[in-house]
Protein backbone atom coordinates (compact mmCIF):
# COMPACT_ATOMS: atom_id res chain seq x y z
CA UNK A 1 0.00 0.00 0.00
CA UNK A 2 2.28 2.24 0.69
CA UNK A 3 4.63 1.87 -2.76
CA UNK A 4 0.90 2.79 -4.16
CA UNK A 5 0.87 5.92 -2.49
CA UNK A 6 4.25 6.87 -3.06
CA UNK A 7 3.62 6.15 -7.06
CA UNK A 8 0.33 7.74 -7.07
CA UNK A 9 2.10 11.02 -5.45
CA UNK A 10 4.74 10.94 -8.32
CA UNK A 11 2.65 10.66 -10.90
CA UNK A 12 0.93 13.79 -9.29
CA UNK A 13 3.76 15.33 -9.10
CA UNK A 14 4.77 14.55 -12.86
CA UNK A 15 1.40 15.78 -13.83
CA UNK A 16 2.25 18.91 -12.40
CA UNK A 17 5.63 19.45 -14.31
CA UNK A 18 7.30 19.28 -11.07
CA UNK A 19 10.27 16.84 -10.30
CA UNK A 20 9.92 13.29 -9.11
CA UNK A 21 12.39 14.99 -6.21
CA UNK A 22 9.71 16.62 -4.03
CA UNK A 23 8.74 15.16 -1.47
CA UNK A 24 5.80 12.62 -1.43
CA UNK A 25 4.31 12.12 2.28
CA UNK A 26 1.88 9.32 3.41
CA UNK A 27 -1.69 10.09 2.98
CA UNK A 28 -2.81 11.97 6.31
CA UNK A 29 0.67 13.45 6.83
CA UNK A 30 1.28 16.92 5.87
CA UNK A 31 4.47 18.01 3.68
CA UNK A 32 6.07 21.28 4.79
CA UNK A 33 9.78 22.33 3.32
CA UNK A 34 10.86 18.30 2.24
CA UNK A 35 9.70 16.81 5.67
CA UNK A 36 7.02 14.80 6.26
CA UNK A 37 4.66 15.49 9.10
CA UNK A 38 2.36 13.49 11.17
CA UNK A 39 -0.23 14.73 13.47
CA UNK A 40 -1.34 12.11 16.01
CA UNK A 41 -4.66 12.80 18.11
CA UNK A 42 -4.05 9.69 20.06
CA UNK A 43 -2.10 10.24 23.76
CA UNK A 44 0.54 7.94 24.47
CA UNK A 45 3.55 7.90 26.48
CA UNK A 46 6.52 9.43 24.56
CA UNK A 47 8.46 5.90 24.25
CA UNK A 48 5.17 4.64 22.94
CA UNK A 49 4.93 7.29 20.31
CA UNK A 50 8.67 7.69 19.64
CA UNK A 51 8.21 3.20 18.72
CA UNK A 52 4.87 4.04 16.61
CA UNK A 53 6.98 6.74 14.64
CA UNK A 54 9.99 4.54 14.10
CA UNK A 55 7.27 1.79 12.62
CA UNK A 56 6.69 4.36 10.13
CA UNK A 57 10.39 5.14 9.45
CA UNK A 58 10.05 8.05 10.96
CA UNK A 59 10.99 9.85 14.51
CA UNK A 60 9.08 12.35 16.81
CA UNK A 61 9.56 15.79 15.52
CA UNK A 62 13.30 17.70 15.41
CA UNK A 63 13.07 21.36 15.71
CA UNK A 64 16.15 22.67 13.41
CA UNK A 65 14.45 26.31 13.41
CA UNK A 66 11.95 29.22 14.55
CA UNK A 67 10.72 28.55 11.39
CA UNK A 68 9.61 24.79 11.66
CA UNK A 69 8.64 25.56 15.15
CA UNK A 70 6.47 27.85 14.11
CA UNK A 71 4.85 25.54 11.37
CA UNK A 72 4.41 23.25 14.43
CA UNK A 73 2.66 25.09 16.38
CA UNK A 74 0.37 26.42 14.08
CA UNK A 75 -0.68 22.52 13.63
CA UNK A 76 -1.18 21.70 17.12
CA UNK A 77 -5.06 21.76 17.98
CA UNK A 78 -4.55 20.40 21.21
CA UNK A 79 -2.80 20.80 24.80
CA UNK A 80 -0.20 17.67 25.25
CA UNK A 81 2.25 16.90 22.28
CA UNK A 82 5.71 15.01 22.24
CA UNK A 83 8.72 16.33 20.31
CA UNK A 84 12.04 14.11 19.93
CA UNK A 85 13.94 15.63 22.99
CA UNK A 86 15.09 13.51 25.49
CA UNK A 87 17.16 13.80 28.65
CA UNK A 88 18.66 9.94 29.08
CA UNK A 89 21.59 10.29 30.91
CA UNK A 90 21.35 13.39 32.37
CA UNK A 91 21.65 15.24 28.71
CA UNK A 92 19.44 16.94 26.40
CA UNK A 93 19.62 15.38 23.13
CA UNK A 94 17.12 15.09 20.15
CA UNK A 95 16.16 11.61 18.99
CA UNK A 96 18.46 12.16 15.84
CA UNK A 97 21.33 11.98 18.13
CA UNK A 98 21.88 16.01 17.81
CA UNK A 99 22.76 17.61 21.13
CA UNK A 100 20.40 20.20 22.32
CA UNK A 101 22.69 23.04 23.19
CA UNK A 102 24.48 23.01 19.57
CA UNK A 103 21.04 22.99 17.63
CA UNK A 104 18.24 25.13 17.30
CA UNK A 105 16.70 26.11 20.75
């Protein structure tokens, strides 16, 4: 199923003279600058929904900028969300291994 979606989103894309390049997201995530985005409405515990997002090849949302924060934000309809910042060990790091104090803050 998802190879279908993936073709059907490049022939989309071809239909619209674009590149094959762009960036194709599952249906019911939402594309914003060559990421992929999902929204969950379902609460779980962050390790829960840090696993669920790995299922999907993905990860719980990096913030590289004001810029994607602020895309974010503007997507969140409701009060409790996780991002991909952990403190194991006794240090910040995001779940792409970046360390908190040299990235975005």
């Amino acid at each position: 199923m998802q190879d279908l979606n993936k073709l059907t989103c490049q022939v989309a894309t071809l239909k619209n003279n674009a590149s094959t390049e762009s960036t194709c997201c599952p249906i019911n995530w939402v594309e914003h600058q060559d990421s992929c985005y999902w929204f969950s409405r379902s609460g779980m515990p962050w390790a829960e929904a840090e696993k669920h997002c790995q299922l999907e090849n993905a990860h719980l949302v990096v913030i590289n900028s004001r810029e994607e924060q602020n895309f974010v934000q503007e997507h969140l309809n409701f009060a409790y969300t996780w991002m991909g910042l952990s403190d194991r060990e006794g240090v910040w790091k995001w779940v792409d291994g970046t360390d908190y104090e040299a990235g975005f803050q």
